[in-house]
Protein backbone atom coordinates (compact mmCIF):
# COMPACT_ATOMS: atom_id res chain seq x y z
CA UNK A 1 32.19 -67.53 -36.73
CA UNK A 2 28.83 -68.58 -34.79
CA UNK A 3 25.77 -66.51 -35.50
CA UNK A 4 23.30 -66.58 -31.96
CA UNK A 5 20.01 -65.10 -31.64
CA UNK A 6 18.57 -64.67 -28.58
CA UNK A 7 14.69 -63.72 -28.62
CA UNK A 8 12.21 -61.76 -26.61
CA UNK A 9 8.66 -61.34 -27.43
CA UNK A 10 8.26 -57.52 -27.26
CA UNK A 11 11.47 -55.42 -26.52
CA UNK A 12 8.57 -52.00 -26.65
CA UNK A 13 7.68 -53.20 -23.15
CA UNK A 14 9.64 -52.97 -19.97
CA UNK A 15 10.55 -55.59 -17.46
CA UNK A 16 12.83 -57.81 -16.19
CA UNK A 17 12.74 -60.37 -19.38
CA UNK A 18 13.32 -57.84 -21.37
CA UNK A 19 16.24 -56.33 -19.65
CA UNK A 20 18.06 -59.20 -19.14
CA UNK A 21 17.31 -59.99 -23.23
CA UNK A 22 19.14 -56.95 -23.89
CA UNK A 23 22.14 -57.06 -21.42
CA UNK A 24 23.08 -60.56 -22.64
CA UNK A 25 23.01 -59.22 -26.21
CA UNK A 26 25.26 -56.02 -25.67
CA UNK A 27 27.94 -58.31 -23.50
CA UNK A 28 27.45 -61.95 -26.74
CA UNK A 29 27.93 -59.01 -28.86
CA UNK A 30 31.85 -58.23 -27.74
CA UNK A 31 32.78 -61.87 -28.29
CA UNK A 32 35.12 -62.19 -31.15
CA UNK A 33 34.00 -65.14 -32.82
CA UNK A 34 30.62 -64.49 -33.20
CA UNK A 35 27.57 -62.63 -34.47
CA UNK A 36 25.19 -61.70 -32.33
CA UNK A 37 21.54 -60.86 -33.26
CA UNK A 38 18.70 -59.77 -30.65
CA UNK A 39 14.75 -60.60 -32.24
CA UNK A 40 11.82 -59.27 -30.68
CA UNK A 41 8.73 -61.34 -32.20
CA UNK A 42 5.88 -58.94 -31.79
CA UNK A 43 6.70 -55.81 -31.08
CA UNK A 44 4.09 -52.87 -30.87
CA UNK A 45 6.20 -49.77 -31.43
CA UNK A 46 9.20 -48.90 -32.75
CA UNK A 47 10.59 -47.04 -29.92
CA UNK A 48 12.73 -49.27 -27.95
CA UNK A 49 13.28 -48.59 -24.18
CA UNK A 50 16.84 -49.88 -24.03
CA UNK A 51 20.56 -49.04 -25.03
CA UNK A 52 21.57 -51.38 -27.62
CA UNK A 53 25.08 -51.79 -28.48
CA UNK A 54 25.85 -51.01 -32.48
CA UNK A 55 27.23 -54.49 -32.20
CA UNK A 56 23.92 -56.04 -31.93
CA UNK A 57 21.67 -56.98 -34.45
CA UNK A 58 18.75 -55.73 -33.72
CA UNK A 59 15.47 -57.04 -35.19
CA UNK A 60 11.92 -56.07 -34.72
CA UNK A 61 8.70 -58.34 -36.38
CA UNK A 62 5.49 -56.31 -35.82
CA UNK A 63 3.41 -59.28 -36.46
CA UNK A 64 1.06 -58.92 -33.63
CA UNK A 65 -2.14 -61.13 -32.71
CA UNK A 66 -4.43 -60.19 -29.60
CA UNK A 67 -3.71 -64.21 -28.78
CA UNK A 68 0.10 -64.82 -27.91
CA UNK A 69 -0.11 -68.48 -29.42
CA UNK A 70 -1.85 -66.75 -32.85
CA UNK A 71 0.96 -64.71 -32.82
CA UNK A 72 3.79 -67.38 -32.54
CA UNK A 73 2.07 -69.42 -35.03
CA UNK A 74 1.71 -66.59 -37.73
CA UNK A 75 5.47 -66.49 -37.13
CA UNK A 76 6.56 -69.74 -37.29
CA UNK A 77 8.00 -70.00 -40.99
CA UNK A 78 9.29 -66.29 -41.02
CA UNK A 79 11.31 -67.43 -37.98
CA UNK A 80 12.78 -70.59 -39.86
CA UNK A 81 13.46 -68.82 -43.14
CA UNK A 82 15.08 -66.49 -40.69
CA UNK A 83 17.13 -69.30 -39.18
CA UNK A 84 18.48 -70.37 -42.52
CA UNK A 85 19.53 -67.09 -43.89
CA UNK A 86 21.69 -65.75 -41.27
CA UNK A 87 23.21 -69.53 -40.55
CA UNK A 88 22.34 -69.21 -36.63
CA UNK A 89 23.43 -72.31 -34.62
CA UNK A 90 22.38 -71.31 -31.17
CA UNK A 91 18.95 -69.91 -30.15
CA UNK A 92 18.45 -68.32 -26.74
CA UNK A 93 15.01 -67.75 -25.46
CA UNK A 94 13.86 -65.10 -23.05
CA UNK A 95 11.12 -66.62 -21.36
CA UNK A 96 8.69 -69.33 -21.79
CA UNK A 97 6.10 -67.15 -24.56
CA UNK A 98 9.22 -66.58 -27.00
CA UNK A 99 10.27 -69.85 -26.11
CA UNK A 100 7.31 -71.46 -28.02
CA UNK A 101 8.54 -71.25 -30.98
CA UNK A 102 11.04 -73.81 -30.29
CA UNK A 103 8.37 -76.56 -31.30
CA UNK A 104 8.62 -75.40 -34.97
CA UNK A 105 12.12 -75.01 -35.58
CA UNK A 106 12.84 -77.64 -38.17
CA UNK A 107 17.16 -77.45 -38.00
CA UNK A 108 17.12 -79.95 -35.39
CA UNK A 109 21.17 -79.78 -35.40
CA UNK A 110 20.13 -75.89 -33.85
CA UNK A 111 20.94 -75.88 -30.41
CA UNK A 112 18.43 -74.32 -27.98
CA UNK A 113 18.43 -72.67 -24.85
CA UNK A 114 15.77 -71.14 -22.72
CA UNK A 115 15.56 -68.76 -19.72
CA UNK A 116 13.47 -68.89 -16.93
CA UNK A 117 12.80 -66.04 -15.18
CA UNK A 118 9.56 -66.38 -13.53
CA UNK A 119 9.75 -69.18 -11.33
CA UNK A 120 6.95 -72.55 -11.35
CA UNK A 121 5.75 -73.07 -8.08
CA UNK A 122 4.26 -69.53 -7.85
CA UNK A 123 2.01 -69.99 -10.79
CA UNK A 124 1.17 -73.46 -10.94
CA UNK A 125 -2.42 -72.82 -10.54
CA UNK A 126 -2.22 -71.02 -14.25
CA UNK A 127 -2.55 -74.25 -16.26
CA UNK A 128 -1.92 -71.90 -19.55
CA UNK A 129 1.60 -70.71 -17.85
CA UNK A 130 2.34 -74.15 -16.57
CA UNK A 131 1.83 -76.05 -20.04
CA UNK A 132 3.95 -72.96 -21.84
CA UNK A 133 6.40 -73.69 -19.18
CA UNK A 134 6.31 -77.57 -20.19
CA UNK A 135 6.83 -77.03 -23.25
CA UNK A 136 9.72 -74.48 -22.76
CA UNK A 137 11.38 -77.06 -20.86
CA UNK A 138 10.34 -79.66 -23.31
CA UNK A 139 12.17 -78.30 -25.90
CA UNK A 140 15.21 -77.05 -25.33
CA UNK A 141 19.10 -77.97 -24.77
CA UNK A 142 19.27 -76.29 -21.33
CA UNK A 143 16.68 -74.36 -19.52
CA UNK A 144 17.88 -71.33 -17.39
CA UNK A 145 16.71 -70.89 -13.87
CA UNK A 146 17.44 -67.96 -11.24
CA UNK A 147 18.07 -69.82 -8.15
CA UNK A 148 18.50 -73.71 -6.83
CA UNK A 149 14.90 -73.52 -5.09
CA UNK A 150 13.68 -73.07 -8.93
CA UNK A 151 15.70 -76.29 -10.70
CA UNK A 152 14.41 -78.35 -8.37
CA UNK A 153 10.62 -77.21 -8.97
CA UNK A 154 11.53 -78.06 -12.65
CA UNK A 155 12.83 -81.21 -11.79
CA UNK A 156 10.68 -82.70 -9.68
CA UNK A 157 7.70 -81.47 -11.61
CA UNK A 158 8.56 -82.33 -14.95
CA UNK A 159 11.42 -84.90 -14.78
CA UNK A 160 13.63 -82.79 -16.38
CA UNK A 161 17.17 -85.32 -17.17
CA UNK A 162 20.19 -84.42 -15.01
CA UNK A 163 22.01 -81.58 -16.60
CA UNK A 164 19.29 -80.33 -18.20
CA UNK A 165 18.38 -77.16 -15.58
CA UNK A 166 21.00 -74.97 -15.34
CA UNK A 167 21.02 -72.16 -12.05
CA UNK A 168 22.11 -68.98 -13.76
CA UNK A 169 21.47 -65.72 -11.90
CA UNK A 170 21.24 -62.38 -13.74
CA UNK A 171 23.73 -60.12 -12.66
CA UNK A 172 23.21 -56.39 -11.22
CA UNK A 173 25.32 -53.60 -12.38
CA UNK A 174 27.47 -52.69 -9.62
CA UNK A 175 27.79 -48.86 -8.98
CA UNK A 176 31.01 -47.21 -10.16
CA UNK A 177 30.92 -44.96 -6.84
CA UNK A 178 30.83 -45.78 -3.09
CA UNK A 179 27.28 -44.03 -2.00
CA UNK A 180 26.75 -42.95 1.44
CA UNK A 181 23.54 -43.68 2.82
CA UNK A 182 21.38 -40.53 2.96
CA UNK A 183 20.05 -40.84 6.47
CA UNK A 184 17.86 -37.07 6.33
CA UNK A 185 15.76 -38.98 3.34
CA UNK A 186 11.94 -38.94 4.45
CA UNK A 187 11.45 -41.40 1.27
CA UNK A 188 10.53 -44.55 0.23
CA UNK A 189 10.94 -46.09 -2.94
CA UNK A 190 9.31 -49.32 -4.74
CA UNK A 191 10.07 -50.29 -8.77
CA UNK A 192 8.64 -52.55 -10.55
CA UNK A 193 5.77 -53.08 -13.57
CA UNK A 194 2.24 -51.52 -12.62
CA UNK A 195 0.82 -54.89 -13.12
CA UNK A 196 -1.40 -57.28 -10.72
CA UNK A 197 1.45 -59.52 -9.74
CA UNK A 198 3.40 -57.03 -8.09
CA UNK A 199 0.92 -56.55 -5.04
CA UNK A 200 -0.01 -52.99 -5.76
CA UNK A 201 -3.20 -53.55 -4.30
CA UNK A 202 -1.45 -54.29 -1.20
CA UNK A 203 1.20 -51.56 -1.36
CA UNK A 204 -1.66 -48.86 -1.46
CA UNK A 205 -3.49 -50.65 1.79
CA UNK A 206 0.45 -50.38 3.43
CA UNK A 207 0.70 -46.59 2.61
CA UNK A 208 -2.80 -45.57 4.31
CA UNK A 209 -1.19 -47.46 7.63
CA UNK A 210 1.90 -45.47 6.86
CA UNK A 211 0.84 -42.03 5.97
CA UNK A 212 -1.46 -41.91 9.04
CA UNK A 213 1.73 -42.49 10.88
CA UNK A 214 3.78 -40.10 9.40
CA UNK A 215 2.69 -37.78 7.06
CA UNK A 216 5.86 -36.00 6.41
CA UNK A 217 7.48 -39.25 4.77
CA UNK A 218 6.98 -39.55 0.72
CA UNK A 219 6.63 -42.91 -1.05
CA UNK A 220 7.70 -42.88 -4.88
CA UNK A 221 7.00 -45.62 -7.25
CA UNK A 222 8.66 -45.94 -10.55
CA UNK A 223 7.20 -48.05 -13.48
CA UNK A 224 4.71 -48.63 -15.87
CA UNK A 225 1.73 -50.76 -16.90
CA UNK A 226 -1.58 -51.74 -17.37
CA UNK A 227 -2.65 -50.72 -13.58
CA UNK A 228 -1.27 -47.13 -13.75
CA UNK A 229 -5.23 -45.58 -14.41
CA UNK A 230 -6.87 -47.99 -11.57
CA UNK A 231 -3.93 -47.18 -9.51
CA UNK A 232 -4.08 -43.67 -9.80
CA UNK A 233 -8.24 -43.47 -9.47
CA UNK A 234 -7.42 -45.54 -6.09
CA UNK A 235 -4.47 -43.01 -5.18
CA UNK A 236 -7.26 -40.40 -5.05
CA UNK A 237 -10.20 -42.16 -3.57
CA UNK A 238 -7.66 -42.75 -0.42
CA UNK A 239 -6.66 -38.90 -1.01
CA UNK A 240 -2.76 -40.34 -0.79
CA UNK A 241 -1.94 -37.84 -3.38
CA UNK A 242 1.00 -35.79 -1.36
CA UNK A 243 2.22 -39.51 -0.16
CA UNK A 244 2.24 -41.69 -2.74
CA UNK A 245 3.44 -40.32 -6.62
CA UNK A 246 3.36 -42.65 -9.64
CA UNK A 247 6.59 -41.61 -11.61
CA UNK A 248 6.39 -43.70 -14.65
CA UNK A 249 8.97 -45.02 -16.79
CA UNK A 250 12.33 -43.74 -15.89
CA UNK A 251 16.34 -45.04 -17.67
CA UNK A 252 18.75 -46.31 -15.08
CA UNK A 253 15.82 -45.99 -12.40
CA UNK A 254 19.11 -47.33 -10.29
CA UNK A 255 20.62 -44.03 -9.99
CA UNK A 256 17.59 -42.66 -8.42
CA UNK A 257 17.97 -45.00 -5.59
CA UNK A 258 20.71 -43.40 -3.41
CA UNK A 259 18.34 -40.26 -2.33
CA UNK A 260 16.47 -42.98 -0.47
CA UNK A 261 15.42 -44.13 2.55
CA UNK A 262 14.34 -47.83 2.23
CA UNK A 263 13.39 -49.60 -0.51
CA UNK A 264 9.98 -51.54 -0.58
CA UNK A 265 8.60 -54.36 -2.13
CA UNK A 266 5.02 -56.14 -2.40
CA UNK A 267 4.95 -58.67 -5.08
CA UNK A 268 2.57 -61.68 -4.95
CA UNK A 269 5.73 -63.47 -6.94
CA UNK A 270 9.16 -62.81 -8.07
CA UNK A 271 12.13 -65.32 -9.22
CA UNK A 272 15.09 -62.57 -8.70
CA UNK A 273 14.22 -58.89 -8.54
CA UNK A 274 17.18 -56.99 -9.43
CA UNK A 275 16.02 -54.35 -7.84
CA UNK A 276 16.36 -55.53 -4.50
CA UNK A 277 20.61 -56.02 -5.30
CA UNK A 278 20.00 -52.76 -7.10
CA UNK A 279 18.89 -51.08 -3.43
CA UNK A 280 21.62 -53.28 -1.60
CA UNK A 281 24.71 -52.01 -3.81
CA UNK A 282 23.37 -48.33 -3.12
CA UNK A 283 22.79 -48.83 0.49
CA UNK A 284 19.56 -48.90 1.12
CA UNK A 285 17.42 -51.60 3.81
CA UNK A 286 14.60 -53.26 1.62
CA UNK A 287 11.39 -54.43 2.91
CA UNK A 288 9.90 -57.50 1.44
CA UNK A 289 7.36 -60.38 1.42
CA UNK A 290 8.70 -63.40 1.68
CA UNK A 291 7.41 -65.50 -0.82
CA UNK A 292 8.31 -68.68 -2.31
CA UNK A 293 11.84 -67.30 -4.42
CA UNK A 294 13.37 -64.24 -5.04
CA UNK A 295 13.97 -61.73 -2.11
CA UNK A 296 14.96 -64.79 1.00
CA UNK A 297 17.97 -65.11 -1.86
CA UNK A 298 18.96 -61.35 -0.99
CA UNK A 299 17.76 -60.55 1.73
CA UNK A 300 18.73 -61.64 5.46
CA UNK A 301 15.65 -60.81 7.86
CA UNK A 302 16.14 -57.97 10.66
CA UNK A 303 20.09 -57.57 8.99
CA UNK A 304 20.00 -55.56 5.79
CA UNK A 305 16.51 -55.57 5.77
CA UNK A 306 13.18 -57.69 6.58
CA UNK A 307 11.21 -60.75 5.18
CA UNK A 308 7.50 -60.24 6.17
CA UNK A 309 4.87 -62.84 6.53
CA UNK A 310 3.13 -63.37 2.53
CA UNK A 311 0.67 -60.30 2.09
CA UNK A 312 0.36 -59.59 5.72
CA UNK A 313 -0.14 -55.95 5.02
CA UNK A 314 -0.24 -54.58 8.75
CA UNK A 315 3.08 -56.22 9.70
CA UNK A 316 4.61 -54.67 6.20
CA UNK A 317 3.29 -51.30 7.23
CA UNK A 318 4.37 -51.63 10.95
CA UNK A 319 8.01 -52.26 9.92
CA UNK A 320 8.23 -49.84 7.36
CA UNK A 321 7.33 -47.12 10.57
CA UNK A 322 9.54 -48.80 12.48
CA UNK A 323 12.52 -48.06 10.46
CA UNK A 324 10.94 -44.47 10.10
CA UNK A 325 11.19 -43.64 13.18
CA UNK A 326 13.98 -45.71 14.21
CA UNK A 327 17.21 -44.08 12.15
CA UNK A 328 19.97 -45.89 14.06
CA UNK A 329 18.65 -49.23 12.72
CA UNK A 330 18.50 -47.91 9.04
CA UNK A 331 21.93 -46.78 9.53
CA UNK A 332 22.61 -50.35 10.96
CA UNK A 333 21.07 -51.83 7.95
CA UNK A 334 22.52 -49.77 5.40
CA UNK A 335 26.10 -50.94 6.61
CA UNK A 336 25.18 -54.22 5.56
CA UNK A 337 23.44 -53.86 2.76
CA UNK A 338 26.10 -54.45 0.29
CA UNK A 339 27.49 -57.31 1.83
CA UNK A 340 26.97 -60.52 -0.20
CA UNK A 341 26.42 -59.86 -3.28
CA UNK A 342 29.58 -60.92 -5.72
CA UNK A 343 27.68 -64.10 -6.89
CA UNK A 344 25.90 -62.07 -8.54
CA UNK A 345 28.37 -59.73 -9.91
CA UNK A 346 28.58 -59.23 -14.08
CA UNK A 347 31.59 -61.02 -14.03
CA UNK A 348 30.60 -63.90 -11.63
CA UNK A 349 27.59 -64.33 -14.29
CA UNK A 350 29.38 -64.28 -17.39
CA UNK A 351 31.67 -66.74 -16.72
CA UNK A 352 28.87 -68.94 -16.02
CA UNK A 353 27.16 -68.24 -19.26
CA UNK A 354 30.79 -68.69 -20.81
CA UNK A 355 31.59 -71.85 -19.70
CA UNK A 356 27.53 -72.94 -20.82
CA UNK A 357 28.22 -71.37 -24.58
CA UNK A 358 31.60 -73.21 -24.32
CA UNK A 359 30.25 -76.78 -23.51
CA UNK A 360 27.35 -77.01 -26.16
């Protein structure tokens, strides 16, 4: 019987890390020859934001430090002693923070994987993120990536040996009816963390362009963060207050997407938003940037959707009105939105983390 942990350092928050952390426990957690246990490090309530499977072993330290690294280091022998006890002999870290704590695990016969889900490229001028990333890479078995363009950043930037970087994609759940594509909907939808790098600054500048345009039209975003009070003081300096709504949090924000027009998104960086295979599966054409990796994956320009020029706002805001007030195209779209998308089907995914489990 093998005993694997996979780690995440807060499961209280909400984001893509943390998603995937607990998806690949709930699915570990129906094999039948092992034990699966889910750890998150520092985590600052109690209240988890995620279905866990009774299957899963769930953990939660509290041991919390302003500093991440004062954090991992407070929990560096708790996390060996924890090791021991429960006999685990394969670690899987959820991105490069948890993955720290790699460095101080003294069972060298532990095998260790880490996941990637943030890309290199797009934050190499963070010399704090870059050297976590080193070390991520540094220290484990087999690092994780979401996408080709991403191993080869890894490789060529840190010499990573041949075999090392393994191209893994998460998987989207795929919706258990056939939606229809609500062509009456006057709105538009965008999901993601109310944080800096998801270009809310330049989602707000879109919607004045918009709005002016057409009034009558709704934009909704779903999510949380550290942003939501500057967003919403900026929401009512631009007096966008019947256009643009901040929803918060929702569960299985996915089944909210079919009553859409078009999804929208303005991130300064991504690796692979589910969200945008989220939108596809239900339908919907999705407006993005096109930035270094993520959405060109999913999305093919002026078919099911388009790729616009990195933070050119007035071109974003031009095609959104386009497809407002151009319904034949949406329809167009939305016939080929789910097109394309079994690589990265549950069960295209977890026989590629199957056969990875199997050969280590």
């Amino acid at each position: 019987m093998k005993n694997l942990l996979i780690v995440e350092y807060d499961l209280s928050e909400t984001g893509g890390g943390e998603t995937v952390a607990v998806k690949l426990a709930n699915e570990f957690s129906r094999f039948k020859d092992s034990n699966t246990y889910l750890l998150s490090i520092c985590t600052k309530t109690s209240k988890i934001p995620y279905e866990i499977d009774d299957n899963v072993k769930l953990v939660l330290w509290k041991t919390c430090n302003k500093k991440v690294l004062s954090t991992i280091l407070l929990n560096t022998k708790r996390f060996n002693r924890f090791l021991n006890e429960k006999k685990i002999s394969l670690v899987i870290f959820i991105g490069c923070v948890s993955s720290l704590l790699a460095m101080f695990i003294k069972n060298r016969g532990l095998r260790i994987i880490s996941c990637d889900h943030s890309g290199l490229i797009n934050q190499w001028s963070n010399k704090k993120t870059v050297l976590c990333k080193w070390i991520q890479a540094r220290y484990c078995d087999h690092l994780i990536v979401l996408n080709e363009r991403i191993k080869e950043e890894f490789e060529r930037k840190f010499k990573c040996a041949g075999g090392k970087i393994v191209v893994i994609p998460n998987w989207f759940e795929k919706p258990t009816v056939d939606y229809k594509y609500e062509i009456d909907s006057k709105r538009i939808v965008s999901v993601g963390r109310l944080s800096k790098e998801k270009g809310y600054g330049l989602l707000l500048k879109a919607a004045d362009i918009v709005y002016k345009s057409c009034p009558e039209w709704k934009w909704d975003i779903y999510g949380d963060g550290p942003m939501r009070r500057e967003l919403e003081k900026k929401i009512n300096e631009r007096s966008l207050n019947h256009f643009l709504s901040l929803k918060g949090n929702v569960k299985n924000a996915a089944d909210l997407l079919p009553g859409y027009a078009m999804l929208v998104l303005t991130s300064y960086r991504e690796a692979m938003p589910l969200v945008i295979l989220e939108a596809k599966s239900r339908k919907l054409p999705v407006i993005s940037f096109d930035i270094r990796t993520g959405p060109a994956e999913m999305i093919c320009n002026g078919t099911d959707g388009y790729l616009i020029e990195p933070f050119h706002v007035k071109q974003m805001a031009e095609k959104i009105i386009f497809l407002i007030k151009n319904s034949e195209k949406r329809i167009q779209m939305s016939c080929k939105a789910g097109e394309n998308l079994e690589e990265f089907s549950k069960e295209q995914v977890l026989l590629s983390w199957k056969k990875l489990l199997e050969s280590i």
